[in-house]
C-alpha atoms as a PDB file:
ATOM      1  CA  UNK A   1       0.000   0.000   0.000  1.00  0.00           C
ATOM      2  CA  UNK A   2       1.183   3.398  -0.952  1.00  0.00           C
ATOM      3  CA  UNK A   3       0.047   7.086   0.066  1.00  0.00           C
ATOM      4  CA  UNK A   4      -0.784   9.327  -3.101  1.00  0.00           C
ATOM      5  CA  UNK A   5       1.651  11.147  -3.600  1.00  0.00           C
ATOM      6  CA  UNK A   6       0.045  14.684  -2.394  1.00  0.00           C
ATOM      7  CA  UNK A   7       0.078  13.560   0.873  1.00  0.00           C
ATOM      8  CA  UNK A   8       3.224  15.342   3.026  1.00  0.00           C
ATOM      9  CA  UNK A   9       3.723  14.568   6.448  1.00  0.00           C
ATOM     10  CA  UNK A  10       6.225  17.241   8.714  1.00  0.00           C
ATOM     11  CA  UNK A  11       8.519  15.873  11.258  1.00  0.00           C
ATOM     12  CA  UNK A  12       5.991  16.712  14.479  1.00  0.00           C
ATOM     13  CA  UNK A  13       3.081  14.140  13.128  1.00  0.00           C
ATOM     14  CA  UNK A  14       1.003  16.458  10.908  1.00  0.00           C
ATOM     15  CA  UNK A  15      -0.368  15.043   7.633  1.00  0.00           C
ATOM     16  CA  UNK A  16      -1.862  17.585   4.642  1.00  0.00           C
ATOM     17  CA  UNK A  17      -3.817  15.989   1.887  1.00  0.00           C
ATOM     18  CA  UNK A  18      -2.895  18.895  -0.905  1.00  0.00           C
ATOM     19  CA  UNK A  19      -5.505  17.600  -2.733  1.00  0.00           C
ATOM     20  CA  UNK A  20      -8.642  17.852  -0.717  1.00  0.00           C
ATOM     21  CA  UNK A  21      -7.129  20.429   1.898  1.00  0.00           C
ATOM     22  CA  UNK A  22      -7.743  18.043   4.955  1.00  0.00           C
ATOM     23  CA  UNK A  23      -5.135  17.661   7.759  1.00  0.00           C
ATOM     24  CA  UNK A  24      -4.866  14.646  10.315  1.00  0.00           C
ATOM     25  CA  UNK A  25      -2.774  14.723  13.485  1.00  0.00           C
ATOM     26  CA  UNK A  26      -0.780  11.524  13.749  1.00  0.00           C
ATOM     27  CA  UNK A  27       0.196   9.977  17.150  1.00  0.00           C
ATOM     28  CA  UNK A  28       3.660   8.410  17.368  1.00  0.00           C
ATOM     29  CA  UNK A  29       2.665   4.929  16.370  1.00  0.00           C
ATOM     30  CA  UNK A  30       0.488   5.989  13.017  1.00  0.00           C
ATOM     31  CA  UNK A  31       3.067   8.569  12.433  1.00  0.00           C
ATOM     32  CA  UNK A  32       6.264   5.588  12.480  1.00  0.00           C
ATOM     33  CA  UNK A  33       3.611   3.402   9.827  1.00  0.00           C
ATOM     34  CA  UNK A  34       3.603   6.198   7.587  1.00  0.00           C
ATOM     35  CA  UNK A  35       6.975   6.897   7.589  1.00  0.00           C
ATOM     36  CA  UNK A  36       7.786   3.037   6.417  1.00  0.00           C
ATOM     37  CA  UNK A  37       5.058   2.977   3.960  1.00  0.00           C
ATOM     38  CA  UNK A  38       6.829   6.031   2.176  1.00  0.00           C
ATOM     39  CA  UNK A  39      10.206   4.373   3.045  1.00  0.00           C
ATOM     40  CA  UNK A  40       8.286   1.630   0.881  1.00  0.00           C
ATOM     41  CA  UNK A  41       8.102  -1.283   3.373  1.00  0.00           C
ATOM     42  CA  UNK A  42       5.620  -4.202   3.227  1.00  0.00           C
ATOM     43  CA  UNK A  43       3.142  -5.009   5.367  1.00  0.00           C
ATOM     44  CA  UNK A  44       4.967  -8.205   6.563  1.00  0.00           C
ATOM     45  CA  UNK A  45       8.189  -5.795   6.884  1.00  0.00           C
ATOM     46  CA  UNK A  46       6.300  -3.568   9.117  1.00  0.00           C
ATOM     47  CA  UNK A  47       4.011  -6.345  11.682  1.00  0.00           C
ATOM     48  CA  UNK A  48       7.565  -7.721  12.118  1.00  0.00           C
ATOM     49  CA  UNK A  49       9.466  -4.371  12.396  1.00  0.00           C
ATOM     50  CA  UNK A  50       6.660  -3.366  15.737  1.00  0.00           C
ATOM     51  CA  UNK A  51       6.937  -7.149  16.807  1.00  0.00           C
ATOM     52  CA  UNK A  52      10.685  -6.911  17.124  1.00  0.00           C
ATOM     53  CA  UNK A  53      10.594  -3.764  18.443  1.00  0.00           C
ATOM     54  CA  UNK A  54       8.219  -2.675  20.478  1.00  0.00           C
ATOM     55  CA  UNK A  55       6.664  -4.447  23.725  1.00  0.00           C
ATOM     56  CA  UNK A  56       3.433  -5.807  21.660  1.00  0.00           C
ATOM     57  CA  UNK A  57       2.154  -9.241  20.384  1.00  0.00           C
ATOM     58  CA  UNK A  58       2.872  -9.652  16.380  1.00  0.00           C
ATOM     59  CA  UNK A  59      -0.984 -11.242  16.035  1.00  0.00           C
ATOM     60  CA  UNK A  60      -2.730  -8.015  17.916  1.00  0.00           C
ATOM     61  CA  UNK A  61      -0.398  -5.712  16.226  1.00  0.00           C
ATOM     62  CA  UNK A  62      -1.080  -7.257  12.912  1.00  0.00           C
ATOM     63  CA  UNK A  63      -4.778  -6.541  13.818  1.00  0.00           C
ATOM     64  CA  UNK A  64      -4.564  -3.154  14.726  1.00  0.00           C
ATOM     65  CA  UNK A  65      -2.276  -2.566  11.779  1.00  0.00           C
ATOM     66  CA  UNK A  66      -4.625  -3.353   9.408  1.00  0.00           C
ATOM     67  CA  UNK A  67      -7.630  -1.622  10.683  1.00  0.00           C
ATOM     68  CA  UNK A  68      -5.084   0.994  10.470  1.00  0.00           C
ATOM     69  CA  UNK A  69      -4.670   0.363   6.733  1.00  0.00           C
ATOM     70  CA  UNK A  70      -8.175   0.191   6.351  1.00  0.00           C
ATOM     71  CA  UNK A  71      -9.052   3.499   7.602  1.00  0.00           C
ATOM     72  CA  UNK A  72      -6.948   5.273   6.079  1.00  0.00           C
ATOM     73  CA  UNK A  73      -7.298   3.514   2.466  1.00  0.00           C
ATOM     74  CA  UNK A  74     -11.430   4.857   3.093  1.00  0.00           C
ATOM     75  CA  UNK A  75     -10.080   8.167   3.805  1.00  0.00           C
ATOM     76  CA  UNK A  76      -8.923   8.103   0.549  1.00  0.00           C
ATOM     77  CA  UNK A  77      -5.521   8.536   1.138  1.00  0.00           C
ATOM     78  CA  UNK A  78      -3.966   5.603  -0.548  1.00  0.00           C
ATOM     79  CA  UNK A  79      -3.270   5.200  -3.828  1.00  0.00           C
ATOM     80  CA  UNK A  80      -4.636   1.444  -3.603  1.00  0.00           C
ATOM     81  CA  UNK A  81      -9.059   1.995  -3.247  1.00  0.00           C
END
């Protein structure tokens, strides 16, 4: 999965959609699972990069992660709907 590419996050956790004028505020986790979908990471790259390293169970992560994913894709901010 992929943001479009008019989405810019800053360093402090803000994201701007350019194209619809809408801004989120991302919290630390959300904000590091941005960052490694723009870094281009997998899915199975990131459930194993929070499993190794942060204090959290791969399965509940993995859960969360994708309700994460899906949120986000029906905000339309993915270039995969």
């Amino acid at each position: 999965m992929k943001l479009k590419s008019n989405i810019a996050v800053s360093e402090s956790g803000f994201m701007f959609d350019a194209g619809t004028g809408d801004s989120y505020s991302l919290n630390p986790t959300s904000k590091a699972i941005i960052n490694l979908l723009n870094e281009g990471k997998s899915e199975a790259e990131i459930i194993d990069f929070f499993a190794k390293n942060y204090d959290v169970e791969k399965n509940i992560f993995e859960h969360n992660f994708h309700d994460f994913l899906s949120i986000i894709n029906s905000m339309n901010l993915t270039e995969e709907n």
